[in-house]
N, C-alpha and C. Protein backbone atom coordinates (compact mmCIF):
# COMPACT_ATOMS: atom_id res chain seq x y z
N UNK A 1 0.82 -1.18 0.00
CA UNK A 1 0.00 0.00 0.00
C UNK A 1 0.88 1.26 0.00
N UNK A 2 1.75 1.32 0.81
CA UNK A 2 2.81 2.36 0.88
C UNK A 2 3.40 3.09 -0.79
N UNK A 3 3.58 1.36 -1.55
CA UNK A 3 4.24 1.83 -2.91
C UNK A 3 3.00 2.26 -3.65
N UNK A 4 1.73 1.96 -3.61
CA UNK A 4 0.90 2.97 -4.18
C UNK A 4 0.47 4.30 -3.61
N UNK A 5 0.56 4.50 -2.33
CA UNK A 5 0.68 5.58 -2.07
C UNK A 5 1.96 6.89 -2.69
N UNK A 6 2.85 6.15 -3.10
CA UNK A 6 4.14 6.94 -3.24
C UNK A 6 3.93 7.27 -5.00
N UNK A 7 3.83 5.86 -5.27
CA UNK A 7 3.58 6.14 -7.17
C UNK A 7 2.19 7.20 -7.09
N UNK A 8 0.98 7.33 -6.40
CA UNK A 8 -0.06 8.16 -6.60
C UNK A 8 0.37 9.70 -6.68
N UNK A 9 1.27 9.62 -5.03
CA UNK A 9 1.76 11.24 -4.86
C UNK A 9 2.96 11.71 -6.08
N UNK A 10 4.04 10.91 -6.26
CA UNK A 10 4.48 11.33 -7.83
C UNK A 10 4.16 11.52 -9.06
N UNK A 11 3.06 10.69 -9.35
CA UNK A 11 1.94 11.77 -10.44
C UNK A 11 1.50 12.52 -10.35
N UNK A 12 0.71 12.81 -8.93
CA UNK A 12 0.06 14.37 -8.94
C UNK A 12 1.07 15.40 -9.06
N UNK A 13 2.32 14.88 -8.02
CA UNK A 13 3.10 16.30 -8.20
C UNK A 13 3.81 16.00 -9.59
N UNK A 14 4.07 15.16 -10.57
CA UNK A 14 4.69 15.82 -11.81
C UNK A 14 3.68 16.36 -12.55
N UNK A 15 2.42 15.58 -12.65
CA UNK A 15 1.23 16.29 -13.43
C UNK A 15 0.82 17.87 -13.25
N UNK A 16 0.90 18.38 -12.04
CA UNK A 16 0.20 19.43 -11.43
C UNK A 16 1.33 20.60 -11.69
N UNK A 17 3.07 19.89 -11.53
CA UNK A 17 3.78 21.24 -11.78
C UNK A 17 3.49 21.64 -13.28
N UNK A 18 2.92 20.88 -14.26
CA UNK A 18 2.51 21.57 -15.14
C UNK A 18 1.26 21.71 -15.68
N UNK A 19 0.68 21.74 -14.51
CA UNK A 19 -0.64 22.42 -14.74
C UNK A 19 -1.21 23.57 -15.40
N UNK A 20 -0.16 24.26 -15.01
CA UNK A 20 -0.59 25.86 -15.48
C UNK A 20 -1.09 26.24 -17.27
N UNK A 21 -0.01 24.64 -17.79
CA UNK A 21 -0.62 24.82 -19.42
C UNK A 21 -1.81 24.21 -19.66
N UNK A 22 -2.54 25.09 -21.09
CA UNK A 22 -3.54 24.41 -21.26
C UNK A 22 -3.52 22.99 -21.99
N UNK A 23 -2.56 22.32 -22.40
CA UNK A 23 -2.22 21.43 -22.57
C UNK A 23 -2.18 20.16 -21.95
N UNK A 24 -2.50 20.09 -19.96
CA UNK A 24 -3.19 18.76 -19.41
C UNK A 24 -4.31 19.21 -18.99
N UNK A 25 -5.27 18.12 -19.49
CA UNK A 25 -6.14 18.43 -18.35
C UNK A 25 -6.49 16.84 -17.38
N UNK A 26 -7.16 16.77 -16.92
CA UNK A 26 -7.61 15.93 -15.83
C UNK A 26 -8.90 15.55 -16.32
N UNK A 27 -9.21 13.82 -15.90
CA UNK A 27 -10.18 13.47 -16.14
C UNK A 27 -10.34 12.07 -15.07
N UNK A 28 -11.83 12.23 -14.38
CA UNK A 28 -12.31 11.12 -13.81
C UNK A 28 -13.09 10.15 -14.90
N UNK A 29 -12.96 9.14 -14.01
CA UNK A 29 -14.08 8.08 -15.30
C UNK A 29 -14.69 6.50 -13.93
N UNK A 30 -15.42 6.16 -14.54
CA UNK A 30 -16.15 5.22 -14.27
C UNK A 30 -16.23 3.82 -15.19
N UNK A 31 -16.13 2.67 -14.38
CA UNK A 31 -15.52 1.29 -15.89
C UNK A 31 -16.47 0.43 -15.03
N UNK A 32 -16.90 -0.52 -16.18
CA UNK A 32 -17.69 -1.72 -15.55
C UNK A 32 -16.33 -2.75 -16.27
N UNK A 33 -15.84 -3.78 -15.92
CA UNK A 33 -15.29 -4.60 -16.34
C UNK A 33 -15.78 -6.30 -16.30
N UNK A 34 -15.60 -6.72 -17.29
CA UNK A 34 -16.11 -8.29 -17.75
C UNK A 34 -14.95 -9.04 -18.12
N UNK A 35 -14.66 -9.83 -17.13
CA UNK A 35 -13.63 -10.98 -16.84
C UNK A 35 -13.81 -11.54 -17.89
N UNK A 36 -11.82 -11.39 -18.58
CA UNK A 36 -11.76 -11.90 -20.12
C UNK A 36 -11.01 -13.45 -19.82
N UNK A 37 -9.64 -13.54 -18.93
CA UNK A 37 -8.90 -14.58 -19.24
C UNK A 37 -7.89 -14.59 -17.64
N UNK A 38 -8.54 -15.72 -17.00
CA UNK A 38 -7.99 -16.40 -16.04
C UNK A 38 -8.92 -15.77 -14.74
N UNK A 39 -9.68 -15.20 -14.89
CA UNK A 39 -10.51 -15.05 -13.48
C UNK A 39 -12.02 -15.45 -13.64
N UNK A 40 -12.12 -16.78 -13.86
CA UNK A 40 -13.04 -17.53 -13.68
C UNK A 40 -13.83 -17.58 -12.41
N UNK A 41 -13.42 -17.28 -11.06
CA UNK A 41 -13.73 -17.13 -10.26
C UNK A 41 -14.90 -15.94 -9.65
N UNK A 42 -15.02 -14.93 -10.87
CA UNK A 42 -15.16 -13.69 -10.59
C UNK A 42 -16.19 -13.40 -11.72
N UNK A 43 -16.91 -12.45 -11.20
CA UNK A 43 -18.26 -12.12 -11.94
C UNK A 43 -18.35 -11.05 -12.76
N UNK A 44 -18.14 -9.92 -12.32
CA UNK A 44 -17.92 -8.78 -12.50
C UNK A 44 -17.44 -7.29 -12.03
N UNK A 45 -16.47 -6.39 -12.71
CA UNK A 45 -16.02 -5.53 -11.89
C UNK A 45 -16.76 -4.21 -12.29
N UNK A 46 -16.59 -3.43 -11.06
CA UNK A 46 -16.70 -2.05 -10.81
C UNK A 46 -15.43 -1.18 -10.52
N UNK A 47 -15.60 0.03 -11.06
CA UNK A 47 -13.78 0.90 -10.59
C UNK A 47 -14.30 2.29 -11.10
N UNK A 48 -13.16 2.63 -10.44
CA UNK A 48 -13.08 4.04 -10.52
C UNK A 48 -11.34 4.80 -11.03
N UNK A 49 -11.55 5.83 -11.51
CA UNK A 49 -10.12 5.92 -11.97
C UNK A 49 -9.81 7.25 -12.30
N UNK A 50 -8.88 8.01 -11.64
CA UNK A 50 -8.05 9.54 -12.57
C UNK A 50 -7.11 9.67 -13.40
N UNK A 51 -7.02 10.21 -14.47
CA UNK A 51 -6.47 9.94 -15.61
C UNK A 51 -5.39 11.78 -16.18
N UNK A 52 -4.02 11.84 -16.16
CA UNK A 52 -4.21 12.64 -16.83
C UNK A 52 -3.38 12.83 -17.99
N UNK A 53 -4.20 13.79 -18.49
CA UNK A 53 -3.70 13.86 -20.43
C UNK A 53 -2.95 14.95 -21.00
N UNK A 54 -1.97 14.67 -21.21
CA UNK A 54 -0.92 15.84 -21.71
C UNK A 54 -0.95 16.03 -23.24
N UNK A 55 -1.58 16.89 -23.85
CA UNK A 55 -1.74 17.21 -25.46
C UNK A 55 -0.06 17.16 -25.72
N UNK A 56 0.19 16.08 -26.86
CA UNK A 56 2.14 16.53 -27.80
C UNK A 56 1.36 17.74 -28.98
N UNK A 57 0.28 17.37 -30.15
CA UNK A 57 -0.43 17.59 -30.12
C UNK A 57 -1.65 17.39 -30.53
N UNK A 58 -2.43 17.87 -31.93
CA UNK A 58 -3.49 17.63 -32.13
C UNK A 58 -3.96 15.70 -32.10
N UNK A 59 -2.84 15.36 -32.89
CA UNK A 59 -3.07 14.01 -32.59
C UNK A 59 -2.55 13.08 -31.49
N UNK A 60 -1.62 13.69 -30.96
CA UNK A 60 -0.69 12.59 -29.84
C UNK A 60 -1.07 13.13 -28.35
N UNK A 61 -1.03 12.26 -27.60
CA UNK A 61 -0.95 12.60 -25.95
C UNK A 61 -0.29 11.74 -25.37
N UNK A 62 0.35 11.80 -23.67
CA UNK A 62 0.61 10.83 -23.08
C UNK A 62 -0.38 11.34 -22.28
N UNK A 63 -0.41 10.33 -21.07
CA UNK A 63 -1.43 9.88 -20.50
C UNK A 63 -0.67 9.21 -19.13
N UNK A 64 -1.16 9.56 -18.09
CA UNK A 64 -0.93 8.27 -16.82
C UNK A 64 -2.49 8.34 -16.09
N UNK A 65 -2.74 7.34 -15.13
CA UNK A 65 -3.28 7.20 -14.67
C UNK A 65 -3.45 5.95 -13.09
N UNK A 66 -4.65 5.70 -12.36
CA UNK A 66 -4.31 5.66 -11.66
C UNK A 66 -5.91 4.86 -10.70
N UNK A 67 -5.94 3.45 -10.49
CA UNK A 67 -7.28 3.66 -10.67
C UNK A 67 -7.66 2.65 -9.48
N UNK A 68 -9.06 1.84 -9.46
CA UNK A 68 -9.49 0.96 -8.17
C UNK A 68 -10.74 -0.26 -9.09
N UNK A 69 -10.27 -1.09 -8.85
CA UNK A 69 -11.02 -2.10 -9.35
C UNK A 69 -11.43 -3.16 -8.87
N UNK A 70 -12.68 -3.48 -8.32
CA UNK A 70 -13.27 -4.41 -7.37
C UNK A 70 -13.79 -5.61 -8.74
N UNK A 71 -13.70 -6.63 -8.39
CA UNK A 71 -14.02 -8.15 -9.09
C UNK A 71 -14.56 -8.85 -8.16
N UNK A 72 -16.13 -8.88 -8.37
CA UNK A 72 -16.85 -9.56 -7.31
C UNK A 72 -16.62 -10.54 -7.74
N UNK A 73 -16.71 -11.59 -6.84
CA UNK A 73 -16.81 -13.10 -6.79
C UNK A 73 -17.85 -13.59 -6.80
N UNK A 74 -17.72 -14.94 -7.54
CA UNK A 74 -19.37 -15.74 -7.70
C UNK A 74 -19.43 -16.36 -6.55
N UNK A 75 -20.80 -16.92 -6.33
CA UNK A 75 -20.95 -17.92 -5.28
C UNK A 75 -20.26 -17.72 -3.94
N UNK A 76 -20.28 -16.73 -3.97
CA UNK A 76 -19.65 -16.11 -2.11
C UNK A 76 -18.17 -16.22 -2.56
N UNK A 77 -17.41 -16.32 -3.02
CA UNK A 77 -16.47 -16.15 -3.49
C UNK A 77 -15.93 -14.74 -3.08
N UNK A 78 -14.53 -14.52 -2.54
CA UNK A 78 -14.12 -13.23 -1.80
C UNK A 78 -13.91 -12.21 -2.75
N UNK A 79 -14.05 -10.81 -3.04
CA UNK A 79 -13.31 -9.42 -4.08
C UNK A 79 -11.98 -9.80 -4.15
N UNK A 80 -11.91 -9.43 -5.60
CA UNK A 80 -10.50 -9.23 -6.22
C UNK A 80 -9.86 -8.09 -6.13
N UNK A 81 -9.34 -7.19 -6.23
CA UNK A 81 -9.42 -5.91 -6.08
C UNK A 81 -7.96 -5.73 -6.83
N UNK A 82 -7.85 -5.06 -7.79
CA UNK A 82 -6.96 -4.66 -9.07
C UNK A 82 -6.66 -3.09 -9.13
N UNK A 83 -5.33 -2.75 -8.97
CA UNK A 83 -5.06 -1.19 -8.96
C UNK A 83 -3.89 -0.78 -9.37
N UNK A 84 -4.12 -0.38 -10.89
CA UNK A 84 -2.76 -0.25 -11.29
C UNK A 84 -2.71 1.56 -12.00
N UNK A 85 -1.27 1.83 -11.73
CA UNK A 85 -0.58 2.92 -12.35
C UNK A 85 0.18 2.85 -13.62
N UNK A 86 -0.19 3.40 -14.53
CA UNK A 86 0.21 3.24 -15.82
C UNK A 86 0.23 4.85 -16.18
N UNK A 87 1.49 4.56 -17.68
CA UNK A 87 1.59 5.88 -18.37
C UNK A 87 1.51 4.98 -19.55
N UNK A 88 0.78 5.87 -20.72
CA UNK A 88 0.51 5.89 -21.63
C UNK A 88 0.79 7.01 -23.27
N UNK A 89 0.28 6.48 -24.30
CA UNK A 89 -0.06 7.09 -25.27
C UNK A 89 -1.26 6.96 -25.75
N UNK A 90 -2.14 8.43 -26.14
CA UNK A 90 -2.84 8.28 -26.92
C UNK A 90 -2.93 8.76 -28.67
N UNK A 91 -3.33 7.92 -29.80
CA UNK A 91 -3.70 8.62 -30.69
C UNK A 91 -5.02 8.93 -31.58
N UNK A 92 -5.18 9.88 -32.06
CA UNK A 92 -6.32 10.91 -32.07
C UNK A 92 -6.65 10.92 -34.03
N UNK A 93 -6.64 9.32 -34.72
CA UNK A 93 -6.59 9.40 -35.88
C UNK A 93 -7.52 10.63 -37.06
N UNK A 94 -8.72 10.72 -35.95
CA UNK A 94 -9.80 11.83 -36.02
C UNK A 94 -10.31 12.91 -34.86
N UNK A 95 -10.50 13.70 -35.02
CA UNK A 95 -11.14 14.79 -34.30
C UNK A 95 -11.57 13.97 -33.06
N UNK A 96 -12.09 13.12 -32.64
CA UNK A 96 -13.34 12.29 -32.11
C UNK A 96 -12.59 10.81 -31.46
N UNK A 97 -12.19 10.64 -32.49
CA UNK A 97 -11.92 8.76 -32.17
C UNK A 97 -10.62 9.05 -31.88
N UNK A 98 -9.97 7.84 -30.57
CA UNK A 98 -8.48 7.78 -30.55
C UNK A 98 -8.64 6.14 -30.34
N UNK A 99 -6.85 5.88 -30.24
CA UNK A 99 -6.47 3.96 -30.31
C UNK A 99 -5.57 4.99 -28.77
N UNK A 100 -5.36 4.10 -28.11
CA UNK A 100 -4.45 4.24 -27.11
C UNK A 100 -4.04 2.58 -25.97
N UNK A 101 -2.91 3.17 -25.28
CA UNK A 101 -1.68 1.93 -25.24
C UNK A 101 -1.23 2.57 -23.59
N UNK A 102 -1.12 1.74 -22.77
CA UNK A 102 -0.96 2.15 -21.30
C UNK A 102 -0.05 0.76 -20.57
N UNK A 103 0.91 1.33 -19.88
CA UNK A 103 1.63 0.23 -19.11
C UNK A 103 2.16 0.34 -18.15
N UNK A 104 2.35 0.21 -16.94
CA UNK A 104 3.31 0.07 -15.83
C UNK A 104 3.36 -0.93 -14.41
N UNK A 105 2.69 -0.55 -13.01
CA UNK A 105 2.58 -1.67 -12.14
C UNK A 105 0.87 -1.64 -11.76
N UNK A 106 0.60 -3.05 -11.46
CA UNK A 106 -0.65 -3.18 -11.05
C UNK A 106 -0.41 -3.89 -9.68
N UNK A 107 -1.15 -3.88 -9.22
CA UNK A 107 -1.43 -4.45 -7.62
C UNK A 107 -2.52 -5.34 -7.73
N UNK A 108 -2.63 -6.44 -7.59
CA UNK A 108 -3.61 -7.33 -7.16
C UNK A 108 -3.88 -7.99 -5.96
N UNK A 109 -5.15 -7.88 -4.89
CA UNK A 109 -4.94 -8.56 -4.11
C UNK A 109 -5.89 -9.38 -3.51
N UNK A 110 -6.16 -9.89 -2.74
CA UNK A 110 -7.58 -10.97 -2.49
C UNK A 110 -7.11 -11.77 -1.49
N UNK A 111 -8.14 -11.49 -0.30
CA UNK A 111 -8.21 -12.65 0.96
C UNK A 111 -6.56 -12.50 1.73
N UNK A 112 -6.31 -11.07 1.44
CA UNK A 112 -5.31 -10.65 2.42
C UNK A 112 -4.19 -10.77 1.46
N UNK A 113 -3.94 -11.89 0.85
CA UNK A 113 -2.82 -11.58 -0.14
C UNK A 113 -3.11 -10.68 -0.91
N UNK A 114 -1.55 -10.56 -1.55
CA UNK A 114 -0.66 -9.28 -2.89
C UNK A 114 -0.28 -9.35 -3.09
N UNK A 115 -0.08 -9.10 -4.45
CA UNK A 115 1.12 -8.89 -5.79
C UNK A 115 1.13 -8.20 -7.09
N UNK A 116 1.91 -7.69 -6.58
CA UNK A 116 2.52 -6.85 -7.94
C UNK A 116 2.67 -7.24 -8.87
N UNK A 117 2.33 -6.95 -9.99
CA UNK A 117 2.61 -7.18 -11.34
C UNK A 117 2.53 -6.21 -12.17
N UNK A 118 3.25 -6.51 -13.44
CA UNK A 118 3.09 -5.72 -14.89
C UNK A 118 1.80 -5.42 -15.42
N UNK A 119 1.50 -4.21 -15.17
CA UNK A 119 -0.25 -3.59 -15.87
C UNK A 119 -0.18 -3.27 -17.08
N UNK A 120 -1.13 -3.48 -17.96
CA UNK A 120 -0.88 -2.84 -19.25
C UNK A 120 -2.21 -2.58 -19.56
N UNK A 121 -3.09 -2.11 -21.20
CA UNK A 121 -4.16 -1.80 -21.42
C UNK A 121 -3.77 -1.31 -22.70
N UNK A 122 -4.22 -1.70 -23.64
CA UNK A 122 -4.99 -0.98 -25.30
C UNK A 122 -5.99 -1.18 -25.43
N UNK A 123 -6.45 0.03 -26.33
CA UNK A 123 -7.99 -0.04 -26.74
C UNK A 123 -8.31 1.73 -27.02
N UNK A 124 -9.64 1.47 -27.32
CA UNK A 124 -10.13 2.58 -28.41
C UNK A 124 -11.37 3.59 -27.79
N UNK A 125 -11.17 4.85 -27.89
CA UNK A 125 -12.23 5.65 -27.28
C UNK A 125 -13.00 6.25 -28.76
N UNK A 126 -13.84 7.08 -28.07
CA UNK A 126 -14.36 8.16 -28.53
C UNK A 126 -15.15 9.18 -27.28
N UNK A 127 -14.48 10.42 -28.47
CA UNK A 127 -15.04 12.01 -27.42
C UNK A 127 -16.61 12.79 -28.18
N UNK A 128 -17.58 12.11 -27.04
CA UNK A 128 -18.74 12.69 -27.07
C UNK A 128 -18.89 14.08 -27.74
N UNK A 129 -18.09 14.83 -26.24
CA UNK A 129 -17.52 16.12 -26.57
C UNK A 129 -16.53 16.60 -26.29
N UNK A 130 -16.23 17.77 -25.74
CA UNK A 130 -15.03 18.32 -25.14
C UNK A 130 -14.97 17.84 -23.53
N UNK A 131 -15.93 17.08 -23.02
CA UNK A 131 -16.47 16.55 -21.79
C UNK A 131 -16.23 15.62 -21.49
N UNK A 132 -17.09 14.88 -22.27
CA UNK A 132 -17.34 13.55 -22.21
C UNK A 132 -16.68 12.40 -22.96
N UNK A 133 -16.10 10.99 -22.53
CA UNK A 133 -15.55 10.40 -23.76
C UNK A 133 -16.33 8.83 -23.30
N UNK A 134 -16.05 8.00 -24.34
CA UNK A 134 -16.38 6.89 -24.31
C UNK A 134 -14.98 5.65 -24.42
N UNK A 135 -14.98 5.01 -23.84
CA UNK A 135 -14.20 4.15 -23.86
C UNK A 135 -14.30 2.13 -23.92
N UNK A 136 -13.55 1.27 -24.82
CA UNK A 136 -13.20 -0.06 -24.56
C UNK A 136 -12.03 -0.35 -24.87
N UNK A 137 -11.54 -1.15 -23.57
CA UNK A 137 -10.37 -1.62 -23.52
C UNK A 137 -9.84 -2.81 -22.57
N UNK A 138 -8.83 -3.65 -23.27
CA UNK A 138 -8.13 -4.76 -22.43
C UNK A 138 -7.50 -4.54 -21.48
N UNK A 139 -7.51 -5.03 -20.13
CA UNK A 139 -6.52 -4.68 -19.34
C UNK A 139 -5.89 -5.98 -18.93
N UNK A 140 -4.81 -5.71 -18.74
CA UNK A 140 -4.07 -7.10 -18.25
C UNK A 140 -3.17 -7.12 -17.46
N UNK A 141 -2.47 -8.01 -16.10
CA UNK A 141 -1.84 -8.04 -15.37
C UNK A 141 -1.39 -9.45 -15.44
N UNK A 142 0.03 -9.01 -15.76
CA UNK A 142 0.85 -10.34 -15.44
C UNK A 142 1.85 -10.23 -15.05
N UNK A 143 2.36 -11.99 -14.08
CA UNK A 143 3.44 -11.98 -13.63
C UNK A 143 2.82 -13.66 -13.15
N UNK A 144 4.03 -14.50 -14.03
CA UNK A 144 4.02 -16.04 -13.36
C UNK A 144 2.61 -16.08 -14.32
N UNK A 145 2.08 -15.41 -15.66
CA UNK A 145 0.85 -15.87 -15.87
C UNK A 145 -0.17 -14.79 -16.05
N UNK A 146 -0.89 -14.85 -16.72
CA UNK A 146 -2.09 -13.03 -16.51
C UNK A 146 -3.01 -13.67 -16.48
N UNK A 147 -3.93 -12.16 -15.89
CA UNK A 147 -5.49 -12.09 -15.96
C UNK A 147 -5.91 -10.59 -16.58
N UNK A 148 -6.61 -10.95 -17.14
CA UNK A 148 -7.48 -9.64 -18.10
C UNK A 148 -8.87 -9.61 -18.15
N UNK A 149 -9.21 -8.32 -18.30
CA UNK A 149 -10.98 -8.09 -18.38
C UNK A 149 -10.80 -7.20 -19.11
N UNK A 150 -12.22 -6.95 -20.04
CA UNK A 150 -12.54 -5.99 -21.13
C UNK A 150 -12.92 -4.87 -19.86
N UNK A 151 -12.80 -3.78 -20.32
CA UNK A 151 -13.39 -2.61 -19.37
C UNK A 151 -13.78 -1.63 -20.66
N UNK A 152 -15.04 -1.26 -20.17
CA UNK A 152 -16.15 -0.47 -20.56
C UNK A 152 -15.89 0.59 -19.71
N UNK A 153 -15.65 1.99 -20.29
CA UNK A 153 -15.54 3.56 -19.53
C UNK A 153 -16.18 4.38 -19.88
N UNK A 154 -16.38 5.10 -19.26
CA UNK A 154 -17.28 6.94 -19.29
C UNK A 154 -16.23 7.51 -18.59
N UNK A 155 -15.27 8.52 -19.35
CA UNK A 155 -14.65 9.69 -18.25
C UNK A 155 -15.17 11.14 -18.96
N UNK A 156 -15.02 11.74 -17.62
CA UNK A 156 -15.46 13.05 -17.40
C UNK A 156 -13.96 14.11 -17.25
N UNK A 157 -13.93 15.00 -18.28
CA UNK A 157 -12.56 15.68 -18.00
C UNK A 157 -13.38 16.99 -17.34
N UNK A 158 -12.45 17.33 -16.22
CA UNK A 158 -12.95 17.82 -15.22
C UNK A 158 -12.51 19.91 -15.57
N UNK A 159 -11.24 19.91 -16.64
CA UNK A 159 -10.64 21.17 -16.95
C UNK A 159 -10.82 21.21 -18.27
């Protein structure tokens, strides 16, 4: 918990010292996720997540983010709970639609155990508006083996 506490506070403060351009802004979002490969055990997730986006420009961004992901269990089966920090790229082939690519550490843990592993995520949005975007994408965590779920998003850019 400590090392996500530490990776959380070093994004805000590199993100925020450059805040002042209009070039990041910040965005919350909301994901339902549907267990793709190796969590058989598990029904469906809920999460939450802050994201932020640094314009290179019209078409390119990086991206980190930072998020919380509960995987209920079937049949009384205990939460999974998935939380990974990733930096990314996005690209912006149209006004509207982007492909984007995200990787760094995830945390997995359940029934008191944890472990760290390699997080990653591609997949494809679209921007409602200047507001609103739509999102699907793979996420995956491995180490000794992965597990992945499709995640379905709505983020809200907040600037």
């Amino acid at each position: 918990m400590k090392k996500l506490f530490f990776a959380a506070v070093c994004m805000i403060a590199i993100t925020t010292t450059k805040a002042q351009k209009s070039d990041l802004k910040f965005q919350g979002g909301i994901n339902v996720g549907i267990p793709a490969h190796n969590l058989g055990g598990t029904s469906l997730g809920l999460g939450l997540d802050l994201l932020a986006h640094y314009s290179l420009s019209p078409q390119a961004a990086i991206t980190g983010d930072v998020g919380y992901t509960a995987l209920f269990g079937k049949n009384g089966a205990t939460t999974t709970n998935l939380i990974p920090i990733r930096a990314g790229l996005r690209f912006y082939p149209s006004d509207n639609f982007f492909v984007a690519g995200k990787i760094g550490a995830g945390f997995i843990s359940n029934s008191g155990s944890s472990v760290t592993t390699t997080a990653y995520s591609f997949g494809i949005g679209y921007k409602i508006d200047t507001k609103l975007e739509l999102g699907a994408s793979y996420d995956g965590y491995s180490k000794d083996g992965t597990v992945g779920l499709i995640n379905l998003r709505l983020g809200y850019f907040f600037n």
